[in-house]
PDB file of N, CA and C in Angstrom:
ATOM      1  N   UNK A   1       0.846  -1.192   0.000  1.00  0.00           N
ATOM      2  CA  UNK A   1       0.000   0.000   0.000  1.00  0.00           C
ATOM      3  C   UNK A   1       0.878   1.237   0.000  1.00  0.00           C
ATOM      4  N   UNK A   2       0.206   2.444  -0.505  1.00  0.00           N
ATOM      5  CA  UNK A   2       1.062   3.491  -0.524  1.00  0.00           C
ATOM      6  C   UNK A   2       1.031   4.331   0.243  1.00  0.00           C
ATOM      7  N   UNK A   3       1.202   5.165   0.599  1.00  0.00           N
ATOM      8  CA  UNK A   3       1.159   6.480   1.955  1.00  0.00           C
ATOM      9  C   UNK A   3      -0.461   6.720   1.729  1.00  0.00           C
ATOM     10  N   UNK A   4      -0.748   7.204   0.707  1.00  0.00           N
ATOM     11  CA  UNK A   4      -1.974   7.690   0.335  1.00  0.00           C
ATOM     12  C   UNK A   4      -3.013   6.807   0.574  1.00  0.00           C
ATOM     13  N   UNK A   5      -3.101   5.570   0.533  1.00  0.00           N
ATOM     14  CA  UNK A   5      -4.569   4.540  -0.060  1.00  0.00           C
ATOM     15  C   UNK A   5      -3.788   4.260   2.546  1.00  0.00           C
ATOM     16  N   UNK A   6      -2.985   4.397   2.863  1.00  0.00           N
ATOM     17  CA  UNK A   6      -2.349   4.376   4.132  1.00  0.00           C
ATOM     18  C   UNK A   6      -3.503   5.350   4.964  1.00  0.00           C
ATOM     19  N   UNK A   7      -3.382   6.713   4.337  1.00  0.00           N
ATOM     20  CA  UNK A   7      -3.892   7.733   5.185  1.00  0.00           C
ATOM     21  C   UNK A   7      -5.446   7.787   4.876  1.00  0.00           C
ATOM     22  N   UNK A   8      -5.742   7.531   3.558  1.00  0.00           N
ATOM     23  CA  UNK A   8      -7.403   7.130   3.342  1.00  0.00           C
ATOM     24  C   UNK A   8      -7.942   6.573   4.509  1.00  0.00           C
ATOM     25  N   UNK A   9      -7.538   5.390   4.556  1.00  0.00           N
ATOM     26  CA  UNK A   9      -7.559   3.974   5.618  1.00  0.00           C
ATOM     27  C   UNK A   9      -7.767   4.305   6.558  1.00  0.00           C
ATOM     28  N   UNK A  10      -7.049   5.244   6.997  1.00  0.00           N
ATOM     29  CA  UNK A  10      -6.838   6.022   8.311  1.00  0.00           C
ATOM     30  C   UNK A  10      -8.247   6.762   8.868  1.00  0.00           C
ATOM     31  N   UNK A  11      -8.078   7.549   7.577  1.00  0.00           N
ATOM     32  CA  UNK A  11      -9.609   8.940   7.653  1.00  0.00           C
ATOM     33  C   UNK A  11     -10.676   7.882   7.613  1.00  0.00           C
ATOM     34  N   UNK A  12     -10.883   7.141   7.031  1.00  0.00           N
ATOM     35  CA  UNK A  12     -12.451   6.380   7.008  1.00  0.00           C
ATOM     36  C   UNK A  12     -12.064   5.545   8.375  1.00  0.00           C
ATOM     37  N   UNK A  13     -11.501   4.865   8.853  1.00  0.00           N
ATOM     38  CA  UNK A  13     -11.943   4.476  10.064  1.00  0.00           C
ATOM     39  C   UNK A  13     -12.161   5.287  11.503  1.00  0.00           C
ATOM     40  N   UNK A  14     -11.390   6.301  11.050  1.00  0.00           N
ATOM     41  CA  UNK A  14     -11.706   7.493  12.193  1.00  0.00           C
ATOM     42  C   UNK A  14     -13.323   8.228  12.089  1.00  0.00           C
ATOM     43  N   UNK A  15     -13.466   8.076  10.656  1.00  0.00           N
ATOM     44  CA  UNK A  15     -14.589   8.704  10.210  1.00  0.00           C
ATOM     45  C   UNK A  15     -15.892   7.606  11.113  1.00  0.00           C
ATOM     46  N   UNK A  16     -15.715   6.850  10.940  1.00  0.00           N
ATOM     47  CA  UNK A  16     -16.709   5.351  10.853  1.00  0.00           C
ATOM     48  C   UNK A  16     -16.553   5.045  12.459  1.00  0.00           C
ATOM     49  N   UNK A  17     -15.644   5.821  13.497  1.00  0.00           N
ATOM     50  CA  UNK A  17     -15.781   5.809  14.922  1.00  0.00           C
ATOM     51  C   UNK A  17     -16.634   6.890  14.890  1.00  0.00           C
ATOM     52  N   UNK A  18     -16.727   8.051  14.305  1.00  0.00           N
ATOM     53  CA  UNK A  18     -17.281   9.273  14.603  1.00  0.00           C
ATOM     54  C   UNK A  18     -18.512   8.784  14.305  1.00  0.00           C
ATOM     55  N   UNK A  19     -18.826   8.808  13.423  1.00  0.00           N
ATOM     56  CA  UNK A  19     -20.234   8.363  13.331  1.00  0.00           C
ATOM     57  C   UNK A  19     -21.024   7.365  14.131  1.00  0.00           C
ATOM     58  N   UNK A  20     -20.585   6.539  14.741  1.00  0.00           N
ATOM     59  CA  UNK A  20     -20.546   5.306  15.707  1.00  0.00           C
ATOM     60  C   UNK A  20     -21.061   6.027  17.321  1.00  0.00           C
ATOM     61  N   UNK A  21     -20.236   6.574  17.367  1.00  0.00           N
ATOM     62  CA  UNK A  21     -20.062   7.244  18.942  1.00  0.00           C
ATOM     63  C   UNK A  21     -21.061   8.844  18.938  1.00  0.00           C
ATOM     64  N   UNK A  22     -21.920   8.155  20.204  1.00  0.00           N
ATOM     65  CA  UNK A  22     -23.383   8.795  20.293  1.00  0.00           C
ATOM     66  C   UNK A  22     -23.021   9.294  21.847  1.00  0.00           C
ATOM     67  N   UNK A  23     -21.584   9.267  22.354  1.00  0.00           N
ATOM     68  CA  UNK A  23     -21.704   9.827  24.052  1.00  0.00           C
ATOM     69  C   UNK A  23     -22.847  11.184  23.915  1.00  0.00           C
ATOM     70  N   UNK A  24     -22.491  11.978  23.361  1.00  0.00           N
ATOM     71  CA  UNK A  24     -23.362  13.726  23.159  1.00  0.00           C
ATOM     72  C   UNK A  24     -24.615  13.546  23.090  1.00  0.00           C
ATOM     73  N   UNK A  25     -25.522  12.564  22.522  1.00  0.00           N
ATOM     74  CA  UNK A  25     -26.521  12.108  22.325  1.00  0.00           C
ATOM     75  C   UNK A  25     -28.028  12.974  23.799  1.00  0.00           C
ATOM     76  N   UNK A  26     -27.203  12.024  24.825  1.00  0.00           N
ATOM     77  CA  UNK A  26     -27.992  12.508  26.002  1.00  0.00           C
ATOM     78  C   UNK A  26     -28.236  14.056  26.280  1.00  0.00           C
ATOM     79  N   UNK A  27     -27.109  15.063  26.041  1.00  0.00           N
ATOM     80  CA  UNK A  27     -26.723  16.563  26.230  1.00  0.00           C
ATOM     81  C   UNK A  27     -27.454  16.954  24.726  1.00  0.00           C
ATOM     82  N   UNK A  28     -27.435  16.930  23.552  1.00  0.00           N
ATOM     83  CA  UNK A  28     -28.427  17.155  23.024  1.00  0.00           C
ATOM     84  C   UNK A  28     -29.635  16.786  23.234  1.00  0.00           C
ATOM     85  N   UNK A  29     -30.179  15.780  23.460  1.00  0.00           N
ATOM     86  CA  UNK A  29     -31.639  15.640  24.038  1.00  0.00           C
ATOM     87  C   UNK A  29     -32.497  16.724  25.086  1.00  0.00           C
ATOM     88  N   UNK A  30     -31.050  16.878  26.557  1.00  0.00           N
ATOM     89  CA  UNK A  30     -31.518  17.828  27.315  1.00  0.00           C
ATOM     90  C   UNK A  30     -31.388  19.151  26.810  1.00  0.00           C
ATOM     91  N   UNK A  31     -30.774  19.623  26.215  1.00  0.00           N
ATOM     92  CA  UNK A  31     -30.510  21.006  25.417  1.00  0.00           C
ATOM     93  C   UNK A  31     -31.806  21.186  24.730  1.00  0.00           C
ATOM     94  N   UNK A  32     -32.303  20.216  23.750  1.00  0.00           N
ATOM     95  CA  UNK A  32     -33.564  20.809  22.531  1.00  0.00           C
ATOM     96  C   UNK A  32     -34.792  20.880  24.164  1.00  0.00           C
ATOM     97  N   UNK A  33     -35.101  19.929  24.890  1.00  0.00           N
ATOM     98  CA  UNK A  33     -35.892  19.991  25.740  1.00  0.00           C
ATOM     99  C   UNK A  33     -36.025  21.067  26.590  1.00  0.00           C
ATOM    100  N   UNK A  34     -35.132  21.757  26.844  1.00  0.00           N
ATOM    101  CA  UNK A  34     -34.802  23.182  27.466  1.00  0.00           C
ATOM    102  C   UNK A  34     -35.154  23.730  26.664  1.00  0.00           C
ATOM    103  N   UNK A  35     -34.843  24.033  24.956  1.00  0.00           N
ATOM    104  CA  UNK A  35     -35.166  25.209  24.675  1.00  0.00           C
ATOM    105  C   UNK A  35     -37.052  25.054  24.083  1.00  0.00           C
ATOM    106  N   UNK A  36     -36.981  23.810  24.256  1.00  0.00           N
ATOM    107  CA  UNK A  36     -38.702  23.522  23.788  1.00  0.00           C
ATOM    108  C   UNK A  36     -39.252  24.286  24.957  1.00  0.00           C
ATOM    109  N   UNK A  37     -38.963  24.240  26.278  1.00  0.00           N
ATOM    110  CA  UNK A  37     -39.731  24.535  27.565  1.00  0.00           C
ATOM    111  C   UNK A  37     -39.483  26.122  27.612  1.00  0.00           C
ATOM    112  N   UNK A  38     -38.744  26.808  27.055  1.00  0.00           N
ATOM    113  CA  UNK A  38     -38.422  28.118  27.172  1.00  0.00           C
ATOM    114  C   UNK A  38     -38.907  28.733  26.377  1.00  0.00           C
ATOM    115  N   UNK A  39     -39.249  28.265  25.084  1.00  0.00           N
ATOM    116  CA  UNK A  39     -39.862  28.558  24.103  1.00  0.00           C
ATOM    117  C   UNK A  39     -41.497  28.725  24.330  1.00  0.00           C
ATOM    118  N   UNK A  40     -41.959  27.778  25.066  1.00  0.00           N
ATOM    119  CA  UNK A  40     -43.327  27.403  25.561  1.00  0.00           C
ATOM    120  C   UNK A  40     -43.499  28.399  26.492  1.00  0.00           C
ATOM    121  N   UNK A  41     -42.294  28.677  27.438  1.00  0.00           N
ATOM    122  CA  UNK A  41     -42.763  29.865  28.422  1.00  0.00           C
ATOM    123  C   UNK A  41     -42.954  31.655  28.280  1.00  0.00           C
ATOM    124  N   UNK A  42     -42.225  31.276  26.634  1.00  0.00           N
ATOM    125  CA  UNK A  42     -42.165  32.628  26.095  1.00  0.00           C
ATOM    126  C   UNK A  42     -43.473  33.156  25.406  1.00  0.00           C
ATOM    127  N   UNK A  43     -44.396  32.004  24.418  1.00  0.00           N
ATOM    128  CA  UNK A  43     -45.478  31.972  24.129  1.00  0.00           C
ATOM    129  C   UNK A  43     -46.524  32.308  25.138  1.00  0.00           C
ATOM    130  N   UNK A  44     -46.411  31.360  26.433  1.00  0.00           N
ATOM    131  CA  UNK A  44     -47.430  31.585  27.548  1.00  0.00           C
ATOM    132  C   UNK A  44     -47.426  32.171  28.484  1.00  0.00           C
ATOM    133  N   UNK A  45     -45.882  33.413  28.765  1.00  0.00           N
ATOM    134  CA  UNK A  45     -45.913  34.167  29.745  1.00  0.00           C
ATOM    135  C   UNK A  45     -46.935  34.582  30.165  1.00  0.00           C
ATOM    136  N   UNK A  46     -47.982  35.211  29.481  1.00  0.00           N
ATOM    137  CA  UNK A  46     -49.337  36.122  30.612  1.00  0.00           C
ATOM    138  C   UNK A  46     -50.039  34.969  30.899  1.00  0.00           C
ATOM    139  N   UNK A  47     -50.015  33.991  29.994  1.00  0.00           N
ATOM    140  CA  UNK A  47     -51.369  33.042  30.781  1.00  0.00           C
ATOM    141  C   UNK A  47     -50.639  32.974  31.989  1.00  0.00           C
ATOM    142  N   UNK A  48     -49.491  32.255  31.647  1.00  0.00           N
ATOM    143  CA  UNK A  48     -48.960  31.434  33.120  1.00  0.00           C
ATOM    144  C   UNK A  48     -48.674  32.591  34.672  1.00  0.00           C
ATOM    145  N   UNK A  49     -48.638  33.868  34.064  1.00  0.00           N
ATOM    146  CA  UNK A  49     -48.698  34.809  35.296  1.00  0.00           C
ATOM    147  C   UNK A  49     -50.092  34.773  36.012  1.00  0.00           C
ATOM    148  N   UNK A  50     -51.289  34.700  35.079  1.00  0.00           N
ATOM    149  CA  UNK A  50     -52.453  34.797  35.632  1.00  0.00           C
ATOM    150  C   UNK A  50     -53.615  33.495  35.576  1.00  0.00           C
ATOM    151  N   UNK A  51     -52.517  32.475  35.742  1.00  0.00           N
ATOM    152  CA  UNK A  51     -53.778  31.271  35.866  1.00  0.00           C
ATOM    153  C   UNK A  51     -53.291  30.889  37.109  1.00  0.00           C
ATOM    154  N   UNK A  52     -52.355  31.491  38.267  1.00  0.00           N
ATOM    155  CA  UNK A  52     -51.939  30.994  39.956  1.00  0.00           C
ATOM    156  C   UNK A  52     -52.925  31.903  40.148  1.00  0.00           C
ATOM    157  N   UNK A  53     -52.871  33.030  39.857  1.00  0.00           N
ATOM    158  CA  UNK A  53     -54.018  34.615  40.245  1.00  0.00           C
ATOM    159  C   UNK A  53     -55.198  34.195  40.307  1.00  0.00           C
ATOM    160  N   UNK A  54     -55.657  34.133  39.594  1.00  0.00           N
ATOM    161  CA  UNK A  54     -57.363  33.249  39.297  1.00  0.00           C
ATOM    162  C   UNK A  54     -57.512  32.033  40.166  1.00  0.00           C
ATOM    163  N   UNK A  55     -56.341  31.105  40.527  1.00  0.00           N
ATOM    164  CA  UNK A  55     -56.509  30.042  41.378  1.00  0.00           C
ATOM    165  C   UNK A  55     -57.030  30.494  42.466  1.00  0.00           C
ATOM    166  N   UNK A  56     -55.760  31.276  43.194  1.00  0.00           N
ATOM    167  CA  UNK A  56     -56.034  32.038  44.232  1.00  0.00           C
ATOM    168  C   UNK A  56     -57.172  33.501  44.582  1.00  0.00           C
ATOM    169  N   UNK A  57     -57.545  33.398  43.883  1.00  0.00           N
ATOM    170  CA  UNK A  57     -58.528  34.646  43.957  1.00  0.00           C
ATOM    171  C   UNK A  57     -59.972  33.718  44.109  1.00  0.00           C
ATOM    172  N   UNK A  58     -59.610  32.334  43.214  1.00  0.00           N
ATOM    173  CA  UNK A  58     -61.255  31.555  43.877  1.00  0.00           C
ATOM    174  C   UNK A  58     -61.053  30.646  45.031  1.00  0.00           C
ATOM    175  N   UNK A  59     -59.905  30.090  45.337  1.00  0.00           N
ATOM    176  CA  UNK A  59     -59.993  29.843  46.245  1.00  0.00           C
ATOM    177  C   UNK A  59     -60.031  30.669  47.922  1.00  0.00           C
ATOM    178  N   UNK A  60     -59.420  31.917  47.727  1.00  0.00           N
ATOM    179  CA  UNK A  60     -60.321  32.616  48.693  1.00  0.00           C
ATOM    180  C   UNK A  60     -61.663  32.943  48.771  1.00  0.00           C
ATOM    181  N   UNK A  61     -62.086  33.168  47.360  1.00  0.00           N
ATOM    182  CA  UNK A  61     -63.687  33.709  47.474  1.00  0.00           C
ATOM    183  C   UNK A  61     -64.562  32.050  47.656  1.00  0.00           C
ATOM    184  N   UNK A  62     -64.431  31.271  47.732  1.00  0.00           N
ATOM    185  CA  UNK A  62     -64.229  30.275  48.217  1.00  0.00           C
ATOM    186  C   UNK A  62     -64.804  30.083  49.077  1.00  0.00           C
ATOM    187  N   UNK A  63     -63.471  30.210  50.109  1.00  0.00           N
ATOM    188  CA  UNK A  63     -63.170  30.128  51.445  1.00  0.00           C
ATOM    189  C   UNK A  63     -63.910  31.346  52.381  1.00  0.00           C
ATOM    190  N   UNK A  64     -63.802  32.390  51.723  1.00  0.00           N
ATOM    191  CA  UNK A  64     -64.691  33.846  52.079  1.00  0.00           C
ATOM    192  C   UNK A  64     -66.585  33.282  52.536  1.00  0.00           C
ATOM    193  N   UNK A  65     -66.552  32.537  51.095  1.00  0.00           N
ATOM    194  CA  UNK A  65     -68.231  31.825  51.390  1.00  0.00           C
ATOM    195  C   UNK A  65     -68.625  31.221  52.376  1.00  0.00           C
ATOM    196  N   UNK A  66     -67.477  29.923  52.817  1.00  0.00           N
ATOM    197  CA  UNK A  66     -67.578  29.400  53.851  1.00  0.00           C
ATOM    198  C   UNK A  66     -67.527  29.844  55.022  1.00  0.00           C
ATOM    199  N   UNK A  67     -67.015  30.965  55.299  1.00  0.00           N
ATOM    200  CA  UNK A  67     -67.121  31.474  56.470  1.00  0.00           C
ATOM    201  C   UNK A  67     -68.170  32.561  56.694  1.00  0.00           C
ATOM    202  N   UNK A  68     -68.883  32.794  55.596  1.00  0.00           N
ATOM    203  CA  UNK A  68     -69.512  33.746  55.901  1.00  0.00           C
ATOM    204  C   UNK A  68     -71.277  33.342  55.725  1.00  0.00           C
TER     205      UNK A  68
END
């Protein structure tokens, strides 16, 4: 073999580990899932400020009934 058809040999089996090897796999998964959830919180900021508000505003008036 010659230097060249040597260093080919070389690059494709290095190539053919790279492709093989999925360690990162898990850290991309949690990364897109973060930005899915941040993304979601950016869309629903006002709901999500005012659907604890409304919880709490009936569960006192609620509670207001019962005691009164």
């Amino acid at each position: 073999m010659n230097k060249i058809n040597i260093i080919k040999e070389k690059f494709i089996r290095k190539f053919d580990d790279y492709l093989i090897d999925n360690r990162g796999v898990g850290v991309i998964e949690i990364v897109m899932i973060l930005v899915v959830l941040i993304g979601l919180v950016i869309v629903f900021k006002d709901k999500i400020g005012t659907l604890p508000t409304g919880i709490f505003n009936y569960i006192n008036n609620s509670a207001n009934g019962l005691y009164n």
